[in-house]
C-alpha atoms as a PDB file:
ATOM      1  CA  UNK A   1       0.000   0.000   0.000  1.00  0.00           C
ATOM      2  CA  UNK A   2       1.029   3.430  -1.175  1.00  0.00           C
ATOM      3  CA  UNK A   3       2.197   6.116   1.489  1.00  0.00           C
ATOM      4  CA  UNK A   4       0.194   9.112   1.320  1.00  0.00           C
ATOM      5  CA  UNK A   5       2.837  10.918   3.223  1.00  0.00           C
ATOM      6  CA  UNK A   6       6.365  10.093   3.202  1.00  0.00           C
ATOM      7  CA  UNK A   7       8.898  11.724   5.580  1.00  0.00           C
ATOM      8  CA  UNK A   8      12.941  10.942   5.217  1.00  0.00           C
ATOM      9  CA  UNK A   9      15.475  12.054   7.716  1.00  0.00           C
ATOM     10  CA  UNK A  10      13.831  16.006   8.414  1.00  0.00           C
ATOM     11  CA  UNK A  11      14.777  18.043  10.509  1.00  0.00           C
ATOM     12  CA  UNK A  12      12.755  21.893  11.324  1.00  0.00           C
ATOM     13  CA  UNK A  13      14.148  24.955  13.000  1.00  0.00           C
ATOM     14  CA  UNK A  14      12.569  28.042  14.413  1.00  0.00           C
ATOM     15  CA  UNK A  15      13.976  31.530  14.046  1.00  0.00           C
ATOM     16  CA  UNK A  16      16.957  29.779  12.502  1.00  0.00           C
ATOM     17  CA  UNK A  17      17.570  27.454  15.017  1.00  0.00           C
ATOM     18  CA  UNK A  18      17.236  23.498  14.478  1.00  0.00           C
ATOM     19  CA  UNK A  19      14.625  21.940  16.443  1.00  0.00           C
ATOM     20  CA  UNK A  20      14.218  18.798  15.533  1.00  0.00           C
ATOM     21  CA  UNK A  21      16.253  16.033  13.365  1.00  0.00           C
ATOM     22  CA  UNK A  22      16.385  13.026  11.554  1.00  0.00           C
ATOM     23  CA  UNK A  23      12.686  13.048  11.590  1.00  0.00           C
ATOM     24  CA  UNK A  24      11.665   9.522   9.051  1.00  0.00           C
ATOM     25  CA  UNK A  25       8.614   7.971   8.650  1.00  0.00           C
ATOM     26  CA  UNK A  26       5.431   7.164   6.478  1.00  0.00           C
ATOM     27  CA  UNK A  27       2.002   7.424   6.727  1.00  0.00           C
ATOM     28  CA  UNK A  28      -0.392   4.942   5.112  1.00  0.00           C
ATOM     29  CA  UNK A  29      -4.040   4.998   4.053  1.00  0.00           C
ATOM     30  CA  UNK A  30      -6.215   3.970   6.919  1.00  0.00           C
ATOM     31  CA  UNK A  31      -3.362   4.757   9.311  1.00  0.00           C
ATOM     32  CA  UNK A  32      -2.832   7.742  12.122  1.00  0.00           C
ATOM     33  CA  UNK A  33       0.296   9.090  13.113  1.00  0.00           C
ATOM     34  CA  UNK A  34      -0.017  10.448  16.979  1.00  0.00           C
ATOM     35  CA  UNK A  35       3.185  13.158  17.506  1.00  0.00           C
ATOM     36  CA  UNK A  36       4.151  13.510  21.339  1.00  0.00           C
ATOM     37  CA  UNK A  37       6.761  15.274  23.552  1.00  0.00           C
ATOM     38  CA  UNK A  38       6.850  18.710  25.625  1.00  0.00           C
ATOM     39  CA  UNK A  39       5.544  21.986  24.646  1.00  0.00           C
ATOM     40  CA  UNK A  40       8.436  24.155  22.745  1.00  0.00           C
ATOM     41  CA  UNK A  41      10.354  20.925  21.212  1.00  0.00           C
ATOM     42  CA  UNK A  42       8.890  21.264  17.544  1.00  0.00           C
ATOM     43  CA  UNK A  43       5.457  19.460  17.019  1.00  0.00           C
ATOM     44  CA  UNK A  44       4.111  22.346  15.701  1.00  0.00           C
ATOM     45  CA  UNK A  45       6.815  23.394  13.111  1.00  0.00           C
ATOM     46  CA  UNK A  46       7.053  19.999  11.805  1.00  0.00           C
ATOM     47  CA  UNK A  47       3.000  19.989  10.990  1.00  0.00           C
ATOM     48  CA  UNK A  48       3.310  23.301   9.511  1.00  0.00           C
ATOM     49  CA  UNK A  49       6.390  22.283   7.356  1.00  0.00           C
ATOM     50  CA  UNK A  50       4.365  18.906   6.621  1.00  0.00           C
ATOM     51  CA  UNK A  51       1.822  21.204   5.280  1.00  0.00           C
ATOM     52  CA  UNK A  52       4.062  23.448   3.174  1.00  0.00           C
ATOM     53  CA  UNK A  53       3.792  26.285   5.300  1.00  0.00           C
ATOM     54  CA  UNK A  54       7.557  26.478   5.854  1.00  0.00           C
ATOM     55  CA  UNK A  55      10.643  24.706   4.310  1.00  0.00           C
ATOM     56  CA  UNK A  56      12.538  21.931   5.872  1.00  0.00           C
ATOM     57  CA  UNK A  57      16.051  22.778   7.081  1.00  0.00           C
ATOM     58  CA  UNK A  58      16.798  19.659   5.302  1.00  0.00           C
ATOM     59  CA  UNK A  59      15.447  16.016   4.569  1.00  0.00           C
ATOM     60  CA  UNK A  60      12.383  15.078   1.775  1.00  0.00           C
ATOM     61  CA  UNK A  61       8.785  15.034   2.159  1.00  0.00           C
ATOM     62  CA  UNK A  62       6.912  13.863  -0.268  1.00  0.00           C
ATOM     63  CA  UNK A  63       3.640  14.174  -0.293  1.00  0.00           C
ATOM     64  CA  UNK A  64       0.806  15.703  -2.972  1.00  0.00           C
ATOM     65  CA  UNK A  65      -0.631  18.941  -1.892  1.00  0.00           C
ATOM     66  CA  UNK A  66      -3.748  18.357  -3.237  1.00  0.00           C
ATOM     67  CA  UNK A  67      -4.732  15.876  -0.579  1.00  0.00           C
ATOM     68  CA  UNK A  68      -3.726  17.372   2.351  1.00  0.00           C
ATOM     69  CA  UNK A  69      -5.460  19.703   4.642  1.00  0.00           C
ATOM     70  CA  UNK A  70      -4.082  21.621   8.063  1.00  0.00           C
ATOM     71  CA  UNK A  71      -6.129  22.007  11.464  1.00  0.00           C
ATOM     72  CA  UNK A  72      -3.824  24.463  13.451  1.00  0.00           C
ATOM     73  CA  UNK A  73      -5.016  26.236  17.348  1.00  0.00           C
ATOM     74  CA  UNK A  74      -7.066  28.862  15.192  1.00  0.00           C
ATOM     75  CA  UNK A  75     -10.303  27.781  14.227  1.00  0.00           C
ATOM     76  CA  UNK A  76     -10.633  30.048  11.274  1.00  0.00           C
ATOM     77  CA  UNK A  77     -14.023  30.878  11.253  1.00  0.00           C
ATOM     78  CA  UNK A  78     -16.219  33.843  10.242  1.00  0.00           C
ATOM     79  CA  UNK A  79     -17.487  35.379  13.396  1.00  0.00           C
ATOM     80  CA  UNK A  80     -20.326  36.887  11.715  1.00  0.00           C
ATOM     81  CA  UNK A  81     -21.676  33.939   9.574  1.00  0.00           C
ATOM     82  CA  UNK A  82     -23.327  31.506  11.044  1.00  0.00           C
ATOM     83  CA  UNK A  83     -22.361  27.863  11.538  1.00  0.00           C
ATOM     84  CA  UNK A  84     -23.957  27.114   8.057  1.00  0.00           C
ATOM     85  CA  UNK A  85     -23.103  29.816   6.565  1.00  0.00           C
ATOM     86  CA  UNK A  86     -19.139  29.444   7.575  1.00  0.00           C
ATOM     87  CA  UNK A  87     -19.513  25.571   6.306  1.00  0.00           C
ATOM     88  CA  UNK A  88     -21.275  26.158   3.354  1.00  0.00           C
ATOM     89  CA  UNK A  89     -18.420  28.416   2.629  1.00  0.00           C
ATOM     90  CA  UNK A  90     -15.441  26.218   2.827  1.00  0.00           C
ATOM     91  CA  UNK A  91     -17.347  23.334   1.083  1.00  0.00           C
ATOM     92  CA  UNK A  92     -17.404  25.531  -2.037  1.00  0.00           C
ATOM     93  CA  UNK A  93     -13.686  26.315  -1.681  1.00  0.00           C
ATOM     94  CA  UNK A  94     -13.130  22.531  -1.679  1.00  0.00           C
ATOM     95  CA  UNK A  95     -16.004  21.905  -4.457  1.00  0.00           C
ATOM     96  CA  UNK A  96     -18.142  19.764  -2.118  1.00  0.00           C
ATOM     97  CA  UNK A  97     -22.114  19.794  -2.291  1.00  0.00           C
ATOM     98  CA  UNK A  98     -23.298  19.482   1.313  1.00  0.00           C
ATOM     99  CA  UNK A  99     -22.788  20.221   4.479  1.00  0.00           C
ATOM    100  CA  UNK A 100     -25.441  18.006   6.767  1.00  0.00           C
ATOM    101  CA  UNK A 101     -22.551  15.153   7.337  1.00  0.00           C
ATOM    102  CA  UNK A 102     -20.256  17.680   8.920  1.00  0.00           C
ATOM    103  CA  UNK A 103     -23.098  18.938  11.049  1.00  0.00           C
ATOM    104  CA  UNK A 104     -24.361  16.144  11.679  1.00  0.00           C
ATOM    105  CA  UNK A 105     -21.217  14.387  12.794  1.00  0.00           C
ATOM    106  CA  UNK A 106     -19.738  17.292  15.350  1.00  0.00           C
ATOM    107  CA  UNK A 107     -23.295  17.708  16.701  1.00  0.00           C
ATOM    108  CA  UNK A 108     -23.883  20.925  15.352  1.00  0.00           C
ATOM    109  CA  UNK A 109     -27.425  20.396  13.630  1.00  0.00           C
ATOM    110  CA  UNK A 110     -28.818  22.486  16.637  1.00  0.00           C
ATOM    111  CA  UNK A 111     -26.931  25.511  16.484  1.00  0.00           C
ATOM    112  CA  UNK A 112     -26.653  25.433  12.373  1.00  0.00           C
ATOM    113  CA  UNK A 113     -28.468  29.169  12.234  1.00  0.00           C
ATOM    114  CA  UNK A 114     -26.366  30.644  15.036  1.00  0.00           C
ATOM    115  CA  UNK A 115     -23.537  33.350  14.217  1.00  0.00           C
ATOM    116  CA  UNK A 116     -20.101  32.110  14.973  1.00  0.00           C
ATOM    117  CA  UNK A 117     -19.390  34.747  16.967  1.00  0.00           C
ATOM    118  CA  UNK A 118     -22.175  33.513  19.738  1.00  0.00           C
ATOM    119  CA  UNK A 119     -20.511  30.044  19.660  1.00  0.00           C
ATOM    120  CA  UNK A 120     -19.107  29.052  23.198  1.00  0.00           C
ATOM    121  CA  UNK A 121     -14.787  28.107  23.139  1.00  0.00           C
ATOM    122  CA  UNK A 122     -16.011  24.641  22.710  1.00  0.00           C
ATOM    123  CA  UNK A 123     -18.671  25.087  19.876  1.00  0.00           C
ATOM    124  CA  UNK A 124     -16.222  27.155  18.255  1.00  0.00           C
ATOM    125  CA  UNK A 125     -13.827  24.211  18.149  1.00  0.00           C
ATOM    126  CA  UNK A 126     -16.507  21.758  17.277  1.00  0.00           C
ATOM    127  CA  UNK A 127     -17.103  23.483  13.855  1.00  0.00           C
ATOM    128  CA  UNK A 128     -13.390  24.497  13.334  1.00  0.00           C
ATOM    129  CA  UNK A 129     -13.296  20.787  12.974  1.00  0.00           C
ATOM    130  CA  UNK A 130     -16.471  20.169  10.998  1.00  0.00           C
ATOM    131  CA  UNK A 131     -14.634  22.180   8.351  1.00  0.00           C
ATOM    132  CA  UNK A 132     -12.359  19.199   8.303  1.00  0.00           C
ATOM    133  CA  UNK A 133     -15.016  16.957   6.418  1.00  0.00           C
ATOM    134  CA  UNK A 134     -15.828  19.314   3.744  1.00  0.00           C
ATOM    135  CA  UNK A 135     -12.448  19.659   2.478  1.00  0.00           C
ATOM    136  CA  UNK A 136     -12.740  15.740   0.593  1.00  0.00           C
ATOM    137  CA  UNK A 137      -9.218  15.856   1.521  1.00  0.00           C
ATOM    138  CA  UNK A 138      -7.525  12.915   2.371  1.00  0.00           C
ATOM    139  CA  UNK A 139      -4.895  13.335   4.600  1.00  0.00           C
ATOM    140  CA  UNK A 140      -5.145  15.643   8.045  1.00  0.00           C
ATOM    141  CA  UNK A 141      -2.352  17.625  10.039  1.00  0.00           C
ATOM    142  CA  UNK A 142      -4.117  18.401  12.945  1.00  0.00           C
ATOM    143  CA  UNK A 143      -2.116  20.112  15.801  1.00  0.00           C
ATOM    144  CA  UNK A 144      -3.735  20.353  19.112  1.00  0.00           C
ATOM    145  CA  UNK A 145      -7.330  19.164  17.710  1.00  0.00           C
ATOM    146  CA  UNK A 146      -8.918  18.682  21.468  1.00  0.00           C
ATOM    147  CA  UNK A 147      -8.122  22.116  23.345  1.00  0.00           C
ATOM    148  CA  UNK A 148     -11.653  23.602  24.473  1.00  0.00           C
ATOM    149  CA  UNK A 149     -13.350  20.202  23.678  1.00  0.00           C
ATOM    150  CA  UNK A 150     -14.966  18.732  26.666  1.00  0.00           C
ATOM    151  CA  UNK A 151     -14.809  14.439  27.106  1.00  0.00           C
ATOM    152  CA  UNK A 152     -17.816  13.890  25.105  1.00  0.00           C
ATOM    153  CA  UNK A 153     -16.801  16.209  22.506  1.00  0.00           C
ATOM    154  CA  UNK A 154     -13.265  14.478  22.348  1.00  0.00           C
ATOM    155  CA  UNK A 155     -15.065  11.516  22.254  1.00  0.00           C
ATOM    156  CA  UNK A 156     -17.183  12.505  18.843  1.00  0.00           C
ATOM    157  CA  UNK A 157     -14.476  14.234  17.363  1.00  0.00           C
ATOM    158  CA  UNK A 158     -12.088  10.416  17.826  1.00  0.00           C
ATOM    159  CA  UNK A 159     -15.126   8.945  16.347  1.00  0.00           C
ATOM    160  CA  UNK A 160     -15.181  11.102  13.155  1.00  0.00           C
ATOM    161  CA  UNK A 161     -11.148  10.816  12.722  1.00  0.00           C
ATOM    162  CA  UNK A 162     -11.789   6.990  13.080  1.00  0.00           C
ATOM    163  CA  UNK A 163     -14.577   6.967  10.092  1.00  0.00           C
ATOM    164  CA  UNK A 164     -12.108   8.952   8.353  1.00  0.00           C
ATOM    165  CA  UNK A 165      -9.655   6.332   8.532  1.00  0.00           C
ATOM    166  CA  UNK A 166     -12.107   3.612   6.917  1.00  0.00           C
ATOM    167  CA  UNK A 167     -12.268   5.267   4.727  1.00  0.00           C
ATOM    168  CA  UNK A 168      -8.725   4.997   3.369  1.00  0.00           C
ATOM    169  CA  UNK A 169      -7.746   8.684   5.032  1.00  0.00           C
ATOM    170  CA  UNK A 170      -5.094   9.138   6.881  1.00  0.00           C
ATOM    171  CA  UNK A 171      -4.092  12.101  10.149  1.00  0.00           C
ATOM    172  CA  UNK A 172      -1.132  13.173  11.586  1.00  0.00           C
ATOM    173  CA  UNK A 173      -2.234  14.494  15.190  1.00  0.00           C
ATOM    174  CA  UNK A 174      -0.330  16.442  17.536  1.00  0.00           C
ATOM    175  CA  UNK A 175      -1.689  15.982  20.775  1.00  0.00           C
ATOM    176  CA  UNK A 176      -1.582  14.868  24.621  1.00  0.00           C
ATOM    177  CA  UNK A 177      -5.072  13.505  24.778  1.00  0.00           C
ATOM    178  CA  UNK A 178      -5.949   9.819  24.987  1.00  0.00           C
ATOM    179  CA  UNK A 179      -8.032   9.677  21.391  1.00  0.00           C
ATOM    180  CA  UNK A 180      -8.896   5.608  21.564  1.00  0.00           C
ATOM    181  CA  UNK A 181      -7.383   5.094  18.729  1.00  0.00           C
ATOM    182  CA  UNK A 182      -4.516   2.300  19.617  1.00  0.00           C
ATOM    183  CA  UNK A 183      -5.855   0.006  16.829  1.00  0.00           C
ATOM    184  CA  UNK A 184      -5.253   2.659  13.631  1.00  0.00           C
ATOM    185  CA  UNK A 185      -2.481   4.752  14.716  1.00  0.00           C
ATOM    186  CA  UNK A 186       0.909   4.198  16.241  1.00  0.00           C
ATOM    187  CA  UNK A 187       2.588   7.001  18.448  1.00  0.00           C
ATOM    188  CA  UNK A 188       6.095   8.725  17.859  1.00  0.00           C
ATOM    189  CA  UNK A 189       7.956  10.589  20.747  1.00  0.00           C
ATOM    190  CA  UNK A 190       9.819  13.599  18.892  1.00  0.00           C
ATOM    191  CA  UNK A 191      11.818  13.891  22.412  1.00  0.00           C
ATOM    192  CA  UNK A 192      13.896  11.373  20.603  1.00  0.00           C
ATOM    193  CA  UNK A 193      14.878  13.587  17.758  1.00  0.00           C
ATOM    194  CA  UNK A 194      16.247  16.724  19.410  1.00  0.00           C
ATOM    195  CA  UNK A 195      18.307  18.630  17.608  1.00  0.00           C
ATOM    196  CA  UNK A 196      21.983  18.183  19.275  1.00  0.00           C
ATOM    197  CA  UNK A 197      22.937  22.719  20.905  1.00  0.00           C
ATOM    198  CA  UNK A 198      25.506  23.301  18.806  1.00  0.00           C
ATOM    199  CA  UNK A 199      28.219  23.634  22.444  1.00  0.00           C
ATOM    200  CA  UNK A 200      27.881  19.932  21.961  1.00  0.00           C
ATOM    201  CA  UNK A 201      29.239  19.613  18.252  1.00  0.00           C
ATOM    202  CA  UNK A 202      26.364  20.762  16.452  1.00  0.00           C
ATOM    203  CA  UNK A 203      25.289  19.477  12.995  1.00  0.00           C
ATOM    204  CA  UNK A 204      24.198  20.481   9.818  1.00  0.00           C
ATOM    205  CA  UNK A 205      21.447  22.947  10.319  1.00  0.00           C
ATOM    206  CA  UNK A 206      22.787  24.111  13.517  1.00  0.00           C
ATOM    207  CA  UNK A 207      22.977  28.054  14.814  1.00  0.00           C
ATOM    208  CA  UNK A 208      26.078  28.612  13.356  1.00  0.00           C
ATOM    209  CA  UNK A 209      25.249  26.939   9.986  1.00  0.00           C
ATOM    210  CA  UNK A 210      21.984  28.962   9.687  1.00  0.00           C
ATOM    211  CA  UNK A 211      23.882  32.314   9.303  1.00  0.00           C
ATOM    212  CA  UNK A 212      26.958  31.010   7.665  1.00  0.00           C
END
């Protein structure tokens, strides 16, 4: 089975300094990819570089744009449309014809006609999310999907990543929640890829090498 996403010794840096390193692995249809270790040491930067959003220091990625999609901490919604409204709109940008799936699977049926702007933190998130299934897209970088959910919510949201998967998708997830998901995806600790401080001998990609 064909990778959707395949990642060969990366490594990302922030403000010119390496983060993390000899980052490798792939990601198969039907599969999920759970990214752990502290706050600061890189999850982020490697989803957005996943996504495009910034270049590798060095290492391949190859994966086709046209299938990915990328679920950061901002839910990147209209405040003044309504739930709808703000779905309706992002299925057009993606060339899908409904909507009542992704309302219907984040429990959002009820509160379709409200403005996003009276959403609670937690509502908010709910349809940041929704957006997810109108894309048609087939693989997800989601960083941080949970924050604001409450345990049901986390619950429904595992439950729509999970249909996702059967259906031949595939997610990378950055995230310290407990998702239930021990039969699809396998977990990798980036604490085990921290890029060496250049005092101790540095590397390509280092400080030093960044402004040489």
């Amino acid at each position: 089975m064909s990778a959707l996403l395949s990642v060969q010794d990366v490594a990302v840096a922030r403000g010119g300094v390496a983060l993390i390193e000899g980052v490798g692995f792939d990601v198969a249809p039907g599969t999920a990819l759970v990214l752990r270790g502290p706050n600061g040491l890189g999850k982020t930067t490697l989803l957005r570089t996943l996504a495009g959003l910034q270049p590798p220091l060095r290492g391949t990625i190859a994966v086709d744009p046209e299938i990915l999609t990328y679920a950061a901490h901002a839910d990147g919604l209209k405040s003044t449309l309504t739930v709808a409204e703000n779905l309706t709109f992002w299925a057009r940008v993606h060339g899908q014809p409904e909507i009542d799936a992704a309302l219907a699977a984040m429990n959002l049926r009820s509160l379709r006609d409200r403005p996003a702007q009276n959403l609670s933190a937690g509502q908010k998130r709910r349809l940041g999310l929704a957006r997810l299934l109108v894309t048609g897209r087939r693989l997800w970088l989601l960083d941080e999907p949970t924050v604001s959910l409450d345990t049901a919510s986390v619950a429904l949201f595992a439950g729509v990543v999970r249909d996702h998967l059967a259906r031949g998708g595939a997610a990378v997830i950055a995230t310290h929640i407990g998702l239930g998901l021990e039969q699809e995806a396998r977990v990798l600790d980036l604490g085990a890829y921290r890029a060496r401080p250049p005092e101790q001998g540095g590397h390509r990609g280092s400080f030093d090498e960044a402004f040489a």
